[in-house]
N, C-alpha and C. Protein backbone atom coordinates (compact mmCIF):
# COMPACT_ATOMS: atom_id res chain seq x y z
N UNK A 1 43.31 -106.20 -30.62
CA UNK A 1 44.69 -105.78 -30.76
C UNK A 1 45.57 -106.93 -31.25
N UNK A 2 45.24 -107.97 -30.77
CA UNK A 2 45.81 -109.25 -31.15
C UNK A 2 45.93 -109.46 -32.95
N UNK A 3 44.81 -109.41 -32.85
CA UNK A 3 44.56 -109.22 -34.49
C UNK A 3 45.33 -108.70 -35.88
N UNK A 4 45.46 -107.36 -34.93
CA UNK A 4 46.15 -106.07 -35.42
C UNK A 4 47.38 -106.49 -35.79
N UNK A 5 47.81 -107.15 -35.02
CA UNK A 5 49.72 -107.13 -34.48
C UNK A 5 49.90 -108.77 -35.44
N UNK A 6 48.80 -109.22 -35.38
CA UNK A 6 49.33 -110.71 -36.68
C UNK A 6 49.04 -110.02 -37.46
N UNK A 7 48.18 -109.61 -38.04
CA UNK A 7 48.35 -109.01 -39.55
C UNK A 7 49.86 -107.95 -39.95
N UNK A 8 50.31 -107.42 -38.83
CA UNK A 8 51.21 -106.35 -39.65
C UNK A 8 52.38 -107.01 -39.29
N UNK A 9 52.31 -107.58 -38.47
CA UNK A 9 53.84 -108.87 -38.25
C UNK A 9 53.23 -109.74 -40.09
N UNK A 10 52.51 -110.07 -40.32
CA UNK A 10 52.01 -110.78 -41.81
C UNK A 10 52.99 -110.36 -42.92
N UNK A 11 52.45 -109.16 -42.66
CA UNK A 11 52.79 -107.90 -43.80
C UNK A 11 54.27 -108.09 -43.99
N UNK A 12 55.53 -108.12 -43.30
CA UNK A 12 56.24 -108.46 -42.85
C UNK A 12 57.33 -109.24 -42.82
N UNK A 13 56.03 -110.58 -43.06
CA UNK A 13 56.82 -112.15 -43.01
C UNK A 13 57.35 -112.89 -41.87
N UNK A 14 56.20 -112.17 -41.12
CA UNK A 14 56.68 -113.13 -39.42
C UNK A 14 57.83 -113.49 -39.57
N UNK A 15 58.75 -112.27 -39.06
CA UNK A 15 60.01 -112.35 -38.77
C UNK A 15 59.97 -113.23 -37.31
N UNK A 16 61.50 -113.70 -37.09
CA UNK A 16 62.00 -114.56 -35.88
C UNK A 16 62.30 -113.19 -35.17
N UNK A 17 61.84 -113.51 -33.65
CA UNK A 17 62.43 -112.69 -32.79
C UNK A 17 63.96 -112.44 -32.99
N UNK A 18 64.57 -111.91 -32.37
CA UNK A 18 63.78 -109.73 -32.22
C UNK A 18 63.17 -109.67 -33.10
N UNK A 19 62.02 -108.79 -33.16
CA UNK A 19 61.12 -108.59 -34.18
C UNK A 19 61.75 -107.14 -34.49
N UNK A 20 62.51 -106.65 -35.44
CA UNK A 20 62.80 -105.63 -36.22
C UNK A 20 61.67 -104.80 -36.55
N UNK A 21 61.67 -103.34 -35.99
CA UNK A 21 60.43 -102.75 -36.36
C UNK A 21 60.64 -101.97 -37.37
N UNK A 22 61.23 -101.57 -37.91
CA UNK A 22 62.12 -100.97 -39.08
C UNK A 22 60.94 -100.42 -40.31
N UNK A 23 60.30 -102.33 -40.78
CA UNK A 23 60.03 -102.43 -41.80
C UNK A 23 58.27 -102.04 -41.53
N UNK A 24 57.99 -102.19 -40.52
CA UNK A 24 56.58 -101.78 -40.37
C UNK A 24 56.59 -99.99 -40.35
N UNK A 25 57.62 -98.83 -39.28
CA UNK A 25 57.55 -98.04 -39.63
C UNK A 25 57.49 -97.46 -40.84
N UNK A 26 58.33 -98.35 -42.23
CA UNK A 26 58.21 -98.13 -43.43
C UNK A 26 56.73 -98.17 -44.03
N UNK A 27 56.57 -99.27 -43.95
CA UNK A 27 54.97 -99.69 -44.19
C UNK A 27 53.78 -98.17 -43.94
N UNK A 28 53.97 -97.80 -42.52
CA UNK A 28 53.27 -97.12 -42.26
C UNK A 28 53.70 -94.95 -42.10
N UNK A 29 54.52 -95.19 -43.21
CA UNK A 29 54.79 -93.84 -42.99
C UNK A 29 55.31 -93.16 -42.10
N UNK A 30 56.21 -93.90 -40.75
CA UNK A 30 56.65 -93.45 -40.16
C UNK A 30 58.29 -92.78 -39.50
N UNK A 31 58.63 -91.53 -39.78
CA UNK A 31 59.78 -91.16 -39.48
C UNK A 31 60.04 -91.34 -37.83
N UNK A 32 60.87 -92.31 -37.76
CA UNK A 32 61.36 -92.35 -36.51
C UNK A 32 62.88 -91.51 -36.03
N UNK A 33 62.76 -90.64 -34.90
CA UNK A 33 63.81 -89.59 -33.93
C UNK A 33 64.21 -89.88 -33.27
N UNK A 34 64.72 -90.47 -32.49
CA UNK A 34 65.78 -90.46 -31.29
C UNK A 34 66.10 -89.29 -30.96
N UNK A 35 65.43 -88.70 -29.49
CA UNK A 35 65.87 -87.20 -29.23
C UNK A 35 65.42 -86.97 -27.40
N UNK A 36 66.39 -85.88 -27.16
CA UNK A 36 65.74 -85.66 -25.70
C UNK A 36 64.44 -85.40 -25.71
N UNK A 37 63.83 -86.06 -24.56
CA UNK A 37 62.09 -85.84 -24.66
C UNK A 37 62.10 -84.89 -23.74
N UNK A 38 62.73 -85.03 -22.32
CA UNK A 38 63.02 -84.47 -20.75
C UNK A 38 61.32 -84.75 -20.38
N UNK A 39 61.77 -86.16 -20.48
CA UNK A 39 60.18 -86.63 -19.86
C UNK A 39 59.65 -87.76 -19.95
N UNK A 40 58.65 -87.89 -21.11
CA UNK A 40 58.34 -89.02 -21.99
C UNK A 40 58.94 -89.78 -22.29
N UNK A 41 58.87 -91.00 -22.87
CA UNK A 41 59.15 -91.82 -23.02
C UNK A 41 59.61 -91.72 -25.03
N UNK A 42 58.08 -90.96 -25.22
CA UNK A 42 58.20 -91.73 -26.62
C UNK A 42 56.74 -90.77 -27.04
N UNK A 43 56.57 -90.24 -28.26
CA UNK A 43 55.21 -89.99 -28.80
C UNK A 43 55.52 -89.57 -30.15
N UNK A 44 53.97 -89.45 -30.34
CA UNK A 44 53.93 -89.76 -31.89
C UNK A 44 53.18 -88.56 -32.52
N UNK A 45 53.50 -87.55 -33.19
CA UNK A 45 52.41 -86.58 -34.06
C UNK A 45 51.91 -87.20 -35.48
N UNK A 46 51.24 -86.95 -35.78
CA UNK A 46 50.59 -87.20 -37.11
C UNK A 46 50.92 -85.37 -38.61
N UNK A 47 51.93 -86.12 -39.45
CA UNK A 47 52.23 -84.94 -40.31
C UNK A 47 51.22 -85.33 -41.55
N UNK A 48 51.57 -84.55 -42.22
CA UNK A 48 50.37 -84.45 -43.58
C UNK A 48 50.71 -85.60 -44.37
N UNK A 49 51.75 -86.40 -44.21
CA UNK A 49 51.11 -87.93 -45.25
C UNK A 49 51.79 -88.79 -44.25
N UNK A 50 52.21 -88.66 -43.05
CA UNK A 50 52.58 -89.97 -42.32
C UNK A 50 52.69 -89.63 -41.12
N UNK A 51 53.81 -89.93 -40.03
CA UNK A 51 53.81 -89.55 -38.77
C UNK A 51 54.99 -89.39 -38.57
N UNK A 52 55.68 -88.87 -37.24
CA UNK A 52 56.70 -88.69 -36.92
C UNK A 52 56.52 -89.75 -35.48
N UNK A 53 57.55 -90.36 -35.26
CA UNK A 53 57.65 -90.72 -34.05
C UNK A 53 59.04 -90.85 -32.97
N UNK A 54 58.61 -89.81 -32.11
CA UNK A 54 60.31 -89.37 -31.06
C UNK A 54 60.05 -90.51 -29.86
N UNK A 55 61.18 -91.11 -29.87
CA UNK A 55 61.96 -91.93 -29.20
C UNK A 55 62.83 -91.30 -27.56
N UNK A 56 62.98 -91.32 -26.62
CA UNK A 56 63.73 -90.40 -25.56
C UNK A 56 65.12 -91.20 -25.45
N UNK A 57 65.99 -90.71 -25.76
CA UNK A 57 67.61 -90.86 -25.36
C UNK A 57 67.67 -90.44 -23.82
N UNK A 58 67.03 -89.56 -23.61
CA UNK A 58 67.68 -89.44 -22.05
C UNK A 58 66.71 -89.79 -20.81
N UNK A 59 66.52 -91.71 -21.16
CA UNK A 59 66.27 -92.19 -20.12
C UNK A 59 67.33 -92.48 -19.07
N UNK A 60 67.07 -93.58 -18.22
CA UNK A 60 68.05 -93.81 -16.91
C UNK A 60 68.10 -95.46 -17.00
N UNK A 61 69.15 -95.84 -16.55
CA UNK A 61 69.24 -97.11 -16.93
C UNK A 61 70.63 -97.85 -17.72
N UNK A 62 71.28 -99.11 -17.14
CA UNK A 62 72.28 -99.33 -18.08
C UNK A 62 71.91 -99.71 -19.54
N UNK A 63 72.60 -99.66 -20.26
CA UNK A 63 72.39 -99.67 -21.70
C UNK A 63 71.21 -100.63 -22.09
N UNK A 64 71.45 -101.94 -22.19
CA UNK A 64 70.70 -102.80 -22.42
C UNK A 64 69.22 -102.49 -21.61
N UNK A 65 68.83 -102.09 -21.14
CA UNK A 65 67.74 -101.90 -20.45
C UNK A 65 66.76 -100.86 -20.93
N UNK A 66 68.24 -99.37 -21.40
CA UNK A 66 67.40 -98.56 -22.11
C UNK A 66 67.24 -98.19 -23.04
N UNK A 67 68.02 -99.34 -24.33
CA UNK A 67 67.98 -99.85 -25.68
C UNK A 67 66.52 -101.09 -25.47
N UNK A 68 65.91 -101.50 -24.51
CA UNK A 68 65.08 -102.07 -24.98
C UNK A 68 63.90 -101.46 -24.32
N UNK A 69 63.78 -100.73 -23.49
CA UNK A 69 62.83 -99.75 -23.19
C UNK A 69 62.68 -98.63 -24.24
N UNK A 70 63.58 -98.23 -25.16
CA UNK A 70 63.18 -97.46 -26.16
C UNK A 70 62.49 -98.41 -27.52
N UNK A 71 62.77 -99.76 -27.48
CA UNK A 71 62.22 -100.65 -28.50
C UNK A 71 60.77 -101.16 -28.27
N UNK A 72 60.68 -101.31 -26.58
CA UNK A 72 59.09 -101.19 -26.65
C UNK A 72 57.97 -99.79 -26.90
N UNK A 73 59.05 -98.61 -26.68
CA UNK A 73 58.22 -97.55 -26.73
C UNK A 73 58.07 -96.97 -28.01
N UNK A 74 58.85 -97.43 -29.33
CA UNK A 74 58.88 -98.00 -30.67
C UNK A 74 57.87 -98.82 -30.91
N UNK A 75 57.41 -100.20 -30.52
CA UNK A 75 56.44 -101.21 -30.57
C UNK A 75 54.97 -100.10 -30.24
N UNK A 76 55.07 -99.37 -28.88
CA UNK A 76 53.99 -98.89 -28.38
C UNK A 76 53.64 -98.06 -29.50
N UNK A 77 54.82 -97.15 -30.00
CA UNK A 77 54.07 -95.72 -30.58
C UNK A 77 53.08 -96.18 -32.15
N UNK A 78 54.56 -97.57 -32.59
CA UNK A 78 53.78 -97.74 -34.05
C UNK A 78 51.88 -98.69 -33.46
N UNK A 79 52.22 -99.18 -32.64
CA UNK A 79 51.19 -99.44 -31.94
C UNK A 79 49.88 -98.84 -32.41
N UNK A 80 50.14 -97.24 -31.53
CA UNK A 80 48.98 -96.44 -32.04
C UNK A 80 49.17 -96.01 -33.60
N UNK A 81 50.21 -96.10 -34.07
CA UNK A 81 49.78 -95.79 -35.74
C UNK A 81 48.90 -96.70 -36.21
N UNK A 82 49.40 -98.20 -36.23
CA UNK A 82 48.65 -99.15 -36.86
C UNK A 82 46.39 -99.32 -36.19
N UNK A 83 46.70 -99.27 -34.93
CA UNK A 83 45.69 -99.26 -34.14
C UNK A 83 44.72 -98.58 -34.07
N UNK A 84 45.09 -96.89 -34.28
CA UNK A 84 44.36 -95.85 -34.07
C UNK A 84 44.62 -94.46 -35.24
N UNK A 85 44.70 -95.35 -36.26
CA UNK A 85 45.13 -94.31 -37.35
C UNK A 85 43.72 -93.18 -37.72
N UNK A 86 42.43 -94.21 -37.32
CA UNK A 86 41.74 -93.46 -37.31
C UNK A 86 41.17 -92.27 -36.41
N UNK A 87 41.49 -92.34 -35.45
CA UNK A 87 41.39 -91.59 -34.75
C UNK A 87 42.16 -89.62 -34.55
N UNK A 88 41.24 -88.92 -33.84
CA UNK A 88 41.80 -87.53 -34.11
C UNK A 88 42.93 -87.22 -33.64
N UNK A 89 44.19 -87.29 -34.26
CA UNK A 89 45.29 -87.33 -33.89
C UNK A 89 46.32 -85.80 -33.50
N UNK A 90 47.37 -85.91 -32.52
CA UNK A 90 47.56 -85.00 -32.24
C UNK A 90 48.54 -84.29 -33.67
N UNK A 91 48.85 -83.26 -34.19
CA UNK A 91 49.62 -82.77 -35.22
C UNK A 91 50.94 -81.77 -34.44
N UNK A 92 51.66 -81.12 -35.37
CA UNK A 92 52.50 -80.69 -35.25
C UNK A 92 51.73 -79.07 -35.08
N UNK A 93 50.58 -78.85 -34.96
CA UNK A 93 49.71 -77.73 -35.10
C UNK A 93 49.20 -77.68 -33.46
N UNK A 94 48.39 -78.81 -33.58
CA UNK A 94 46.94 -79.37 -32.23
C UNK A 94 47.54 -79.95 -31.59
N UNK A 95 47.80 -79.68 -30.37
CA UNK A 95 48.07 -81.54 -29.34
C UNK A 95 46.94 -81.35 -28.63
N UNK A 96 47.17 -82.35 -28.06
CA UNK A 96 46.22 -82.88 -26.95
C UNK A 96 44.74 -82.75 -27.78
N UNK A 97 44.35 -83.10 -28.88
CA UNK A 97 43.38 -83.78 -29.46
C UNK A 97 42.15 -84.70 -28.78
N UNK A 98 42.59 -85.67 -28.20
CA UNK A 98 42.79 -86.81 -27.29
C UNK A 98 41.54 -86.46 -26.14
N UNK A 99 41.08 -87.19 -26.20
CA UNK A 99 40.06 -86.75 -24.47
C UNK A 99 40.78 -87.70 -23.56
N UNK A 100 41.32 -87.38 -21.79
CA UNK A 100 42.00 -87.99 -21.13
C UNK A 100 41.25 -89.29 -20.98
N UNK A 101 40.07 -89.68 -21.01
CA UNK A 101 39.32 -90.98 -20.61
C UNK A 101 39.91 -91.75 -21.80
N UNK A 102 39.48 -91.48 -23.48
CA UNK A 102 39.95 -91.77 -24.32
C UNK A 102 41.50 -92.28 -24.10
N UNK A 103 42.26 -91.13 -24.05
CA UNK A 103 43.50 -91.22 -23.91
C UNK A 103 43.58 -92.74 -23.08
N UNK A 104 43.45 -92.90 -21.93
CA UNK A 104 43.78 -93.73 -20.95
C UNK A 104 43.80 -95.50 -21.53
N UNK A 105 42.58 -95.22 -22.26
CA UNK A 105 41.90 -96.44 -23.30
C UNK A 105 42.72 -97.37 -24.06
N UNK A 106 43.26 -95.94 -25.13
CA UNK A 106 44.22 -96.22 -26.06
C UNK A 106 45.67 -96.24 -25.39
N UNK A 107 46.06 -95.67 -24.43
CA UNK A 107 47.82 -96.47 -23.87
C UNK A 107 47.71 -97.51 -23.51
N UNK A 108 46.38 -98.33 -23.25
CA UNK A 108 46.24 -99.72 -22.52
C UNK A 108 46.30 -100.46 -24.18
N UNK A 109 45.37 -100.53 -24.84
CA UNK A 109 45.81 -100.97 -26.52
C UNK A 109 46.99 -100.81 -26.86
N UNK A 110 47.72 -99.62 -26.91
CA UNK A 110 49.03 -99.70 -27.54
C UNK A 110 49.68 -100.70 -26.59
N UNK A 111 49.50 -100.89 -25.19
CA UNK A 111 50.54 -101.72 -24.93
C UNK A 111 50.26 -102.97 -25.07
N UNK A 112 49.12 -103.33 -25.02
CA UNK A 112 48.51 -104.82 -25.60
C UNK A 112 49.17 -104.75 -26.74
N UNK A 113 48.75 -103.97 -27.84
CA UNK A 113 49.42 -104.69 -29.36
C UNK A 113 51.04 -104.53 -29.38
N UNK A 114 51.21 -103.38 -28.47
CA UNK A 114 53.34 -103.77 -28.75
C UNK A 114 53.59 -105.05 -27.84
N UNK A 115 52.90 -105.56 -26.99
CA UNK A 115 53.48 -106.72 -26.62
C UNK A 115 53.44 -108.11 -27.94
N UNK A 116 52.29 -107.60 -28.80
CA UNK A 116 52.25 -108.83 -29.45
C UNK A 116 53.20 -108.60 -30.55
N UNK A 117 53.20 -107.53 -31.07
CA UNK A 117 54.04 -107.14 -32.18
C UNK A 117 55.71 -107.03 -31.55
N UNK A 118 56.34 -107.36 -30.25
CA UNK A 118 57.38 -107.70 -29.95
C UNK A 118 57.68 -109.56 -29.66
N UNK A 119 56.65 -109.72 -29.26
CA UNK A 119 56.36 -111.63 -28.12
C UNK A 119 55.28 -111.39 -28.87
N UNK A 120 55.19 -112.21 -30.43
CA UNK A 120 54.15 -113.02 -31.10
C UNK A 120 53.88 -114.34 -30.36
N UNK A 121 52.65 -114.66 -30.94
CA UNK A 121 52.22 -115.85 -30.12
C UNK A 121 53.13 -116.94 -31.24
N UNK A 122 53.61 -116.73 -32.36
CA UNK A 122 54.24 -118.02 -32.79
C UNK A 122 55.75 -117.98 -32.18
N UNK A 123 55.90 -117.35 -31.75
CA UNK A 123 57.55 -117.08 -31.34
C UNK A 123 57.56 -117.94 -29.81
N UNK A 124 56.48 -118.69 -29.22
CA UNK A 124 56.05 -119.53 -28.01
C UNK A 124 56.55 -121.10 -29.21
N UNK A 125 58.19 -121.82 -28.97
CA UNK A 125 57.96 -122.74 -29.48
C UNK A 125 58.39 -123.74 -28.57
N UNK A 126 59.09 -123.23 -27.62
CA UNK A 126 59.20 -124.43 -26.77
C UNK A 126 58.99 -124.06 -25.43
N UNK A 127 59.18 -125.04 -24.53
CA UNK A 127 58.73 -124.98 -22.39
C UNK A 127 59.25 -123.87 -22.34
N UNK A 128 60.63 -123.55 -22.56
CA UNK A 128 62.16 -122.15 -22.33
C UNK A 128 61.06 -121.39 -22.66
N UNK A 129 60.59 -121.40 -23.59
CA UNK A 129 59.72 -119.94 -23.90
C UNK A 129 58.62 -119.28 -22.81
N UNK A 130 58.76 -120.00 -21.81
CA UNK A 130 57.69 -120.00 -21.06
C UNK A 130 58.80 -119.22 -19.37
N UNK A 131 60.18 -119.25 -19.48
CA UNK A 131 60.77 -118.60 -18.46
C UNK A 131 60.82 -117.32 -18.83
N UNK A 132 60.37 -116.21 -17.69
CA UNK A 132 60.78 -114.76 -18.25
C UNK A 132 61.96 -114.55 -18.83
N UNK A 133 63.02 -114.76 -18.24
CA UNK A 133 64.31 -114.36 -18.53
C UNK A 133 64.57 -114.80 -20.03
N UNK A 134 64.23 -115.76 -20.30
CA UNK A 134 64.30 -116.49 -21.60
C UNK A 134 64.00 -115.95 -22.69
N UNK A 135 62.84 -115.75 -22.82
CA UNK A 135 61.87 -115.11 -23.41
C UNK A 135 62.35 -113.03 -23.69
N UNK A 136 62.43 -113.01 -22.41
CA UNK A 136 62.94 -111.68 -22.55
C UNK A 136 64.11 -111.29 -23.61
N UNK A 137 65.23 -112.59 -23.20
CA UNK A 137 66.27 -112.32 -24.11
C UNK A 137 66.15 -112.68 -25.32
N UNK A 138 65.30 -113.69 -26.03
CA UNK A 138 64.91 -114.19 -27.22
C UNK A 138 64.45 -113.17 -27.92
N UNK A 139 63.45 -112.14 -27.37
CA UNK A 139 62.50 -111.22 -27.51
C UNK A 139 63.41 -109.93 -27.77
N UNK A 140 64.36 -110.11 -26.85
CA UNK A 140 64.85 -108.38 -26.92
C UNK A 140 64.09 -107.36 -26.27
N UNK A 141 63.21 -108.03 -24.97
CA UNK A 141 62.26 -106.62 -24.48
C UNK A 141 63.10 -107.37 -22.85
N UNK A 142 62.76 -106.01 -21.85
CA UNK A 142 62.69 -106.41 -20.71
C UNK A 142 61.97 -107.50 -19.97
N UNK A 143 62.49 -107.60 -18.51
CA UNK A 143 61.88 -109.01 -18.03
C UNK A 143 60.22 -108.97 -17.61
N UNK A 144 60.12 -107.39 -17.36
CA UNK A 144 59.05 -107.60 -17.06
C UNK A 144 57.59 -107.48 -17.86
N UNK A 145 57.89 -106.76 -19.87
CA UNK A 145 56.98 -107.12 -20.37
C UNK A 145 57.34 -108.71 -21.23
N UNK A 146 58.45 -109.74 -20.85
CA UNK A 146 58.16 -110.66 -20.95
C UNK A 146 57.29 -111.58 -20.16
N UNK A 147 57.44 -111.60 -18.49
CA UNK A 147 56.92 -111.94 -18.01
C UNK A 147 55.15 -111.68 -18.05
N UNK A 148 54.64 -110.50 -17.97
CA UNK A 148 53.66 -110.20 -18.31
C UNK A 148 52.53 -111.02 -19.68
N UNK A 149 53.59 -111.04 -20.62
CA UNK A 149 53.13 -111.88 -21.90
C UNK A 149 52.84 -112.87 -21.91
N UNK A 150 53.86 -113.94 -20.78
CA UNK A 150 53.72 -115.13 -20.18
C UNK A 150 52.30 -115.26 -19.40
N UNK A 151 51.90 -114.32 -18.69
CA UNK A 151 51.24 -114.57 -17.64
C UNK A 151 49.79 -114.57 -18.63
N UNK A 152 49.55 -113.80 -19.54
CA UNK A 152 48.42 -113.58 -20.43
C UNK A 152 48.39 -114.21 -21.66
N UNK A 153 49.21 -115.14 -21.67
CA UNK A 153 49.32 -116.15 -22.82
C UNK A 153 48.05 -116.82 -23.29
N UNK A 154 47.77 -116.98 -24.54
CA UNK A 154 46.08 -117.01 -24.72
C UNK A 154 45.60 -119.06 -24.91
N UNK A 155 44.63 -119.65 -24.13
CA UNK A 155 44.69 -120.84 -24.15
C UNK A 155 45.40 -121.65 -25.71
N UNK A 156 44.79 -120.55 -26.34
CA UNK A 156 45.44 -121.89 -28.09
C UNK A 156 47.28 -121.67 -27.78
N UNK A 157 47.57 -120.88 -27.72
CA UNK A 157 49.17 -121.36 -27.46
C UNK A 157 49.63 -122.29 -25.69
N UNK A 158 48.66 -121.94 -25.15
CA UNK A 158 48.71 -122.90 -23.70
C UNK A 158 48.46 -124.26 -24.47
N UNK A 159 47.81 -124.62 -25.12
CA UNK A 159 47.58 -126.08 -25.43
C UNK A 159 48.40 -126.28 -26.28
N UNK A 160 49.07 -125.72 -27.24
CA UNK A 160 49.92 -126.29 -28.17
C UNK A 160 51.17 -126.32 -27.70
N UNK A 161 51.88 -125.56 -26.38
CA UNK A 161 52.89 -126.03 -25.62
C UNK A 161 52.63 -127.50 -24.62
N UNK A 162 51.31 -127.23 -24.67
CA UNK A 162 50.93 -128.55 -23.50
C UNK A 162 51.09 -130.00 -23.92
N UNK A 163 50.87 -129.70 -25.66
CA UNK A 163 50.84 -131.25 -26.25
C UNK A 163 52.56 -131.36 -26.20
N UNK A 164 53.21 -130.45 -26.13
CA UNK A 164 54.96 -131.12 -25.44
C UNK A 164 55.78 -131.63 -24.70
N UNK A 165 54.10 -131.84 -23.32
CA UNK A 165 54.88 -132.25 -21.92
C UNK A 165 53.67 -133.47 -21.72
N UNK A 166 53.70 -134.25 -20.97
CA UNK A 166 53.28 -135.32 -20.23
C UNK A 166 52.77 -134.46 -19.20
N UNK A 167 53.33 -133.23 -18.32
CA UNK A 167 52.69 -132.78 -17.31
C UNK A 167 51.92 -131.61 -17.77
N UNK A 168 50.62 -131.50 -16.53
CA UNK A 168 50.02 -129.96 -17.09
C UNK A 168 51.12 -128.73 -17.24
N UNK A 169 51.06 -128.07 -17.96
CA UNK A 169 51.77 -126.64 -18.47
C UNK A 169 51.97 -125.93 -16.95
N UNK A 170 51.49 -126.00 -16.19
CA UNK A 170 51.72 -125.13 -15.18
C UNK A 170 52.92 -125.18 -13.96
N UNK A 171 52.90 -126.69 -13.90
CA UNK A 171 53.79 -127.86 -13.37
C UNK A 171 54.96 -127.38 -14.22
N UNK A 172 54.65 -127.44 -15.69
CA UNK A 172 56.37 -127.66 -16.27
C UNK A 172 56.57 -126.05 -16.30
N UNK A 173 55.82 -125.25 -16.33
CA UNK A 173 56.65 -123.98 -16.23
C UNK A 173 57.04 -123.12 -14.99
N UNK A 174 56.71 -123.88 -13.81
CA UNK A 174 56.87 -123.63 -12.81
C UNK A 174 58.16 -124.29 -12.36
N UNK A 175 58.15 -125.47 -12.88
CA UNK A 175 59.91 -126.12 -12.79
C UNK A 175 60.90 -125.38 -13.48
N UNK A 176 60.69 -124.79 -14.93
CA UNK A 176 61.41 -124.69 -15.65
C UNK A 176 61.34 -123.05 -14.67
N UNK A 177 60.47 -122.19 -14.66
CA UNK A 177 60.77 -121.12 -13.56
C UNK A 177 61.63 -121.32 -12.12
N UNK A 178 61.59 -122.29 -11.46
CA UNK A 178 62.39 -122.41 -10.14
C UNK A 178 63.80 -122.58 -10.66
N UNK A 179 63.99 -123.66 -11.53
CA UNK A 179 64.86 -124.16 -12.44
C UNK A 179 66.30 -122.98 -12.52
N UNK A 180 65.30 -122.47 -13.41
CA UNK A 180 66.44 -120.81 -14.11
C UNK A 180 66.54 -120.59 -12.84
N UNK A 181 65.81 -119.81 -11.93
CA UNK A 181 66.10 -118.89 -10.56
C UNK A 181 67.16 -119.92 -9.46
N UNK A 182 67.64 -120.90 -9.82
CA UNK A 182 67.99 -121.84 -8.80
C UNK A 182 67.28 -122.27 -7.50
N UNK A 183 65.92 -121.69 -7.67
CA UNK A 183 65.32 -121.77 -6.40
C UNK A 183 64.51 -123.03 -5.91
N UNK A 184 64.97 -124.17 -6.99
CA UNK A 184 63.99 -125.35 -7.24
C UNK A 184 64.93 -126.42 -6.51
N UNK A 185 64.00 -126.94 -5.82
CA UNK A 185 64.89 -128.45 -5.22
C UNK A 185 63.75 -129.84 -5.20
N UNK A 186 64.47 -130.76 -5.89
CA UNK A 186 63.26 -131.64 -6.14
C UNK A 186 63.58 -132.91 -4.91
């Protein structure tokens, strides 16, 4: 999935966070909706030369929270376009295509690759990048799939933040974590 999400961030021009998804829906044929789901989050049909993908307006939440909960579920859906284009997709005819085991498979992928295609691993350029809150707001996603990103950060970007500190990475992001929270006393 990793893979996936540098190449079409590539395509692109490794944009600077926020990562604008705009230009990849273009890329990939996708009409994006904003509409009541009364449910869902977010899904995607497959039409005869591209896809449609509905967005839910009537989540819960103050604004900022559910302007960026609809941007990961944007990240997620093109997710499965880019990811699983091959696959038997649901239409505006067929749903539920999908076998639930299958199914289960592929929401764990889509959310692996929308984390990368929101929090690229080059967008890690300094220690700050390493506080949720930070990161979150740099990112434009919530705290907690920043934090998450943090926590699964892959060793080649652990070492190339590491050659920035004198201390191990864990030490300095644990300061720079108490730090932000005020919860640090040295």
């Amino acid at each position: 999935m990793e893979q996936i999400a540098c190449v079409a961030l590539a395509e692109i021009g490794n944009p600077k966070p926020p990562i604008d998804l705009a230009p990849l829906a273009r890329i990939f044929d996708c009409d994006i909706q904003f509409t009541y789901l009364n449910g869902p989050e977010g899904y995607t049909v497959r039409t005869g030369t591209g896809y449609h993908i509905y967005i839910a307006t009537d989540l819960e939440g103050d604004p900022q929270t559910v302007h960026r909960r609809q941007r990961w579920t944007l990240a997620h859906e093109l997710s499965h376009v880019i990811a699983h284009w091959n696959l038997p997709w649901n239409t505006t005819k067929t749903l539920d295509r999908v076998s639930r085991g299958l199914l289960n498979i592929l929401e764990v992928e889509a959310n692996w690759c929308a984390s990368r295609l929101l929090i690229p691993d080059y967008c890690f350029e300094t220690l700050e990048d390493l506080i949720p809150s930070y990161l979150a707001e740099k990112c434009d996603v919530n705290f907690t799939p920043a934090s998450k990103r943090i926590e699964h950060l892959s060793w080649r970007v652990r070492n190339r933040l590491q050659a920035l500190i004198p201390v191990p990475l864990e030490r300095a992001a644990a300061y720079l974590f108490f730090k932000d929270t005020g919860s640090f006393s040295s």
